[in-house]
Each structure stands twice: as C-alpha cells, then as structure tokens.
C-alpha atoms as a PDB file:
ATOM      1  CA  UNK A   1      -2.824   4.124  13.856  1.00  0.00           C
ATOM      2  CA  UNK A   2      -6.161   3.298  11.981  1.00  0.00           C
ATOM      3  CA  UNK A   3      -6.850  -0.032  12.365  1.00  0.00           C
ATOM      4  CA  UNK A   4      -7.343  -0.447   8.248  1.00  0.00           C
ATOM      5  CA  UNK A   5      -3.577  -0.545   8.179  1.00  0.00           C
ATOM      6  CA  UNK A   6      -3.590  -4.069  10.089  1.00  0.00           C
ATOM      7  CA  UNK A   7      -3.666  -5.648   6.659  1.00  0.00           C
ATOM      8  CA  UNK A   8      -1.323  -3.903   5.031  1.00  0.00           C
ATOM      9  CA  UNK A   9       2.959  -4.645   5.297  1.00  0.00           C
ATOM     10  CA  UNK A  10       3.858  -1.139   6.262  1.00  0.00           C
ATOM     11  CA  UNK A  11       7.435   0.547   6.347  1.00  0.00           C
ATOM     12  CA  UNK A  12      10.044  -0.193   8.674  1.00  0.00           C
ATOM     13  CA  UNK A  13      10.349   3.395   9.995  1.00  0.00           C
ATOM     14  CA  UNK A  14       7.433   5.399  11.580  1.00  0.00           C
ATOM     15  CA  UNK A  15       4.938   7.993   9.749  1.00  0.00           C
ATOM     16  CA  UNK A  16       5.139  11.155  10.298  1.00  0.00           C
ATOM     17  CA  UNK A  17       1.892  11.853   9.901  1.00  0.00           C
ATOM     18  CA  UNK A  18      -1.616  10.130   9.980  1.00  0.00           C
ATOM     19  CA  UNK A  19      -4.602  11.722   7.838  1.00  0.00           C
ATOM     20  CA  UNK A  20      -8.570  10.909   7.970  1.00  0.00           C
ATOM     21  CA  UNK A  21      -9.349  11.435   4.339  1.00  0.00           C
ATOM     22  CA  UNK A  22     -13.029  10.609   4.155  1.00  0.00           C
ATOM     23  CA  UNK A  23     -14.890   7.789   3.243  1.00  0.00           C
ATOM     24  CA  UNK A  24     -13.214   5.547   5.239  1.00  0.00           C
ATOM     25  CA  UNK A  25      -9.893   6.030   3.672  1.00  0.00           C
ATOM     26  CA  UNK A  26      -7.080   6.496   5.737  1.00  0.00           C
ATOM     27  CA  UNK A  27      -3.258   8.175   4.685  1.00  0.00           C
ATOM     28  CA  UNK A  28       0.184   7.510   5.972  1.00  0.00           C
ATOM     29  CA  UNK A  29       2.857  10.465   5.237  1.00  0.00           C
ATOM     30  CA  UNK A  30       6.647   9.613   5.425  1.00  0.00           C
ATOM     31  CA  UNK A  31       8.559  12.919   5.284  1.00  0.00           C
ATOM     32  CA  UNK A  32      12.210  12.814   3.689  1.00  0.00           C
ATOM     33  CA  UNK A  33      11.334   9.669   1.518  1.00  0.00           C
ATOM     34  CA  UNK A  34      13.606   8.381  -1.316  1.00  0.00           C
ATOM     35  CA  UNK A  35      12.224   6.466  -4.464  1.00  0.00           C
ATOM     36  CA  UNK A  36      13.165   3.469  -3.097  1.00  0.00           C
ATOM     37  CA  UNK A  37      10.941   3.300  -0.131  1.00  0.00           C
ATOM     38  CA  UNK A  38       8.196   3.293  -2.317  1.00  0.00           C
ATOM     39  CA  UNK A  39       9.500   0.476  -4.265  1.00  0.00           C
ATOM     40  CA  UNK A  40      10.427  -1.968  -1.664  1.00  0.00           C
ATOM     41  CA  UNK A  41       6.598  -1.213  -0.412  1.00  0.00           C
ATOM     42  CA  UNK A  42       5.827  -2.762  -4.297  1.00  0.00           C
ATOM     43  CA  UNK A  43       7.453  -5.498  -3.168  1.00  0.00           C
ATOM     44  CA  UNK A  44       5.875  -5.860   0.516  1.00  0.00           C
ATOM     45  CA  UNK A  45       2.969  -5.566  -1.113  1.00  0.00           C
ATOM     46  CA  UNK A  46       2.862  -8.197  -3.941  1.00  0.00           C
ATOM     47  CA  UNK A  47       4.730 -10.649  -1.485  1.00  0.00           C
ATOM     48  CA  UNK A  48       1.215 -10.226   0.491  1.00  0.00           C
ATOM     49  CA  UNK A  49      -0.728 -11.302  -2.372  1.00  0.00           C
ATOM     50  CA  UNK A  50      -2.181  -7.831  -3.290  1.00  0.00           C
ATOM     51  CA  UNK A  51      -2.412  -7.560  -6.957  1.00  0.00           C
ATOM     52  CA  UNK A  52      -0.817  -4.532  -9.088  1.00  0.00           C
ATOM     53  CA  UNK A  53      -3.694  -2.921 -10.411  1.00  0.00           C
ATOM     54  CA  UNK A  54      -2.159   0.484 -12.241  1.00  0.00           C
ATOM     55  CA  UNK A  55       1.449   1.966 -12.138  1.00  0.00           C
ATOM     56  CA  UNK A  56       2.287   5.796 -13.698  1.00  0.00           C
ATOM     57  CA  UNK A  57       5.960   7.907 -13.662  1.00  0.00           C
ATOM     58  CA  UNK A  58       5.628  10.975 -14.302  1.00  0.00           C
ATOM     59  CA  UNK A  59       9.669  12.083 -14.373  1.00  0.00           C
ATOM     60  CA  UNK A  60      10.494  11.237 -11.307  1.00  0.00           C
ATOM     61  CA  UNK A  61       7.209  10.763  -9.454  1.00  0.00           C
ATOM     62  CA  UNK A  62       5.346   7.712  -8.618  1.00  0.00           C
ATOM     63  CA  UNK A  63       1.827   6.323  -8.367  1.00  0.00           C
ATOM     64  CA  UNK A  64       0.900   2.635  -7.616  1.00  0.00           C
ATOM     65  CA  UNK A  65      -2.383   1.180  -7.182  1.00  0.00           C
ATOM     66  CA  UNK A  66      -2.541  -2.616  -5.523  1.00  0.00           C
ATOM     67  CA  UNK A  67      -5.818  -4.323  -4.806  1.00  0.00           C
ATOM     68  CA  UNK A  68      -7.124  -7.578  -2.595  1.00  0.00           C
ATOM     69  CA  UNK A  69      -9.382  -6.944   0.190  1.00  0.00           C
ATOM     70  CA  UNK A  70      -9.198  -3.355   0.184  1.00  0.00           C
ATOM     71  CA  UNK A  71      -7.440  -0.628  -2.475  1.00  0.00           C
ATOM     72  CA  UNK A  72      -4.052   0.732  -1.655  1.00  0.00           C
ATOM     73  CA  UNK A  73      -2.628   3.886  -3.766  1.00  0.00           C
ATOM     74  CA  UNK A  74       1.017   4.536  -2.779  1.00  0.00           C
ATOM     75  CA  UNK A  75       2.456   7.996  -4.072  1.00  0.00           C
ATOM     76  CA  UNK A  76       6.429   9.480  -3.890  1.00  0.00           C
ATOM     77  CA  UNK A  77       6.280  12.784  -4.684  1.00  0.00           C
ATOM     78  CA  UNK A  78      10.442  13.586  -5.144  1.00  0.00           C
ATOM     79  CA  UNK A  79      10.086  17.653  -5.066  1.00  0.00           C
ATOM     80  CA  UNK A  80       8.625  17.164  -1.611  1.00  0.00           C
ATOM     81  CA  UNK A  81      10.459  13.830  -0.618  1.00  0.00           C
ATOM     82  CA  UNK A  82       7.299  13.085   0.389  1.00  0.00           C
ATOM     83  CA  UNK A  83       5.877   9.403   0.233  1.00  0.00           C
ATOM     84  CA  UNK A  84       1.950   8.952   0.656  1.00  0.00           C
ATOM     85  CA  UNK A  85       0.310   5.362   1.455  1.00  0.00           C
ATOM     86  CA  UNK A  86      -3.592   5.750   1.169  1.00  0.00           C
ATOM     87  CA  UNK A  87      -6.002   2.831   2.709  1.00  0.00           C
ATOM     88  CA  UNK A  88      -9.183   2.554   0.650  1.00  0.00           C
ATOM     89  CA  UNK A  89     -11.960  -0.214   1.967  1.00  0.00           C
ATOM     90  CA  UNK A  90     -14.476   1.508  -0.357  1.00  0.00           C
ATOM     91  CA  UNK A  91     -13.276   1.588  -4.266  1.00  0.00           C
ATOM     92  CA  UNK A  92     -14.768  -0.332  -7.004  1.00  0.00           C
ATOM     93  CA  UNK A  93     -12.915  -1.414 -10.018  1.00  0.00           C
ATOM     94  CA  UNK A  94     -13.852   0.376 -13.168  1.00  0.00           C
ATOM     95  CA  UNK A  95     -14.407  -1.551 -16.159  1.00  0.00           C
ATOM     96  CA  UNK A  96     -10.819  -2.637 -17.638  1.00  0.00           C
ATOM     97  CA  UNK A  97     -12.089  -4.853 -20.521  1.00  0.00           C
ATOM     98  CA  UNK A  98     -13.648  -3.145 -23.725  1.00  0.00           C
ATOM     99  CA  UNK A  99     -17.467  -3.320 -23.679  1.00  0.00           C
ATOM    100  CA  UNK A 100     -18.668  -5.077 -26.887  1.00  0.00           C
ATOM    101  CA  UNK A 101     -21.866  -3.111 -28.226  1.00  0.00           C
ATOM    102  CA  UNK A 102     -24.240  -4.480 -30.739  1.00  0.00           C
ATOM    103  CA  UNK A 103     -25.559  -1.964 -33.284  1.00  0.00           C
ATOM    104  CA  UNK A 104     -29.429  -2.175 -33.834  1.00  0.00           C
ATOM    105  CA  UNK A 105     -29.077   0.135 -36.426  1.00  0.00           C
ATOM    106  CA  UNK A 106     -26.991   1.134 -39.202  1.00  0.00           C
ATOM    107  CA  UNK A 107     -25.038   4.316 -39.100  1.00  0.00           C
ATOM    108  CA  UNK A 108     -25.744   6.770 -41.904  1.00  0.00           C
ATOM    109  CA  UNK A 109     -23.947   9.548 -42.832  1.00  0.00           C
ATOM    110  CA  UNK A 110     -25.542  13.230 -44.045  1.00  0.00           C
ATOM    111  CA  UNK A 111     -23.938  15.869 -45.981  1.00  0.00           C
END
C-alpha cells in the first residue's frame, strides 16, 4: 500500500484494489460497499483532526472532501457498490471567501 495512506484512518476490511492516479495521488477501491462505510470513514476522519472541506448527494451517491496535511476525496458510488478513497498531497484550496473588488471607474450603460 502507498505509503501516503500512513496518515490516513483507513477501513477495517481490505481494498480491493490500489490505483496510481497521477500526480502523486493515490486511490483505494472497496468493492461491494454500503453507504455506511463511507460514513463511518467521515467519522474516522474528523476524529483525526482532518477538517470537512465540501460534502455533495446526489440521490444516493456520495462525495466528501476532508483536508489537514494532505486532501482526501472519499466517493460511494451505490449503482456500483463501489466506495473510492483518493490520497491527494498536491491540491490547493480555491478561494472560498468572496473577493472584494474596488471599481476605478463607473459603469455606464449604452443603448
């Protein structure tokens, strides 16, 4: 197993599969997952101090983002039963706050 998984609390049961994805990221596959694998990772994973950086559903899908030393996306794709961890060392935030920008000019308006 890639050592960039040290840092991360991992499932009780094995991966199935182990993917190079580029870039230094790294992917864990866990074949005949249930929603609630993916959840008690959540949990794992805040208990280790990583912070929740973006959740989505989409019906009955899920994609989590946590972030501390490195960026991990967890994915349960319920179709496949498939549940993805992906190890990424090399992510940068984007900008979450609103960026204030001062007009130098006014705005005028042609007909």
């Amino acid at each position: 197993m890639d050592k960039i998984f040290n840092s991360i609390p991992l499932p009780e049961r094995n991966a199935q599969s182990e993917y190079y994805c580029g870039g230094g990221c790294s992917m864990l596959l866990f074949e005949n997952a249930e929603k609630s694998e993916i959840i008690e990772e959540c949990e794992k994973l805040e208990n280790a101090g990583f912070e929740l950086y973006q959740k989505n559903e989409i019906h009955s899908n899920l994609f989590v983002t946590f972030r501390k030393d490195i960026t991990v996306h967890l994915s349960f794709f319920s179709a496949l039963k498939q549940f993805r961890i992906i190890a990424d060392p090399c992510t940068s935030e984007y900008q979450r706050e609103e960026i204030q920008v001062k007009h130098t000019s006014p705005t005028v308006l042609w007909q």
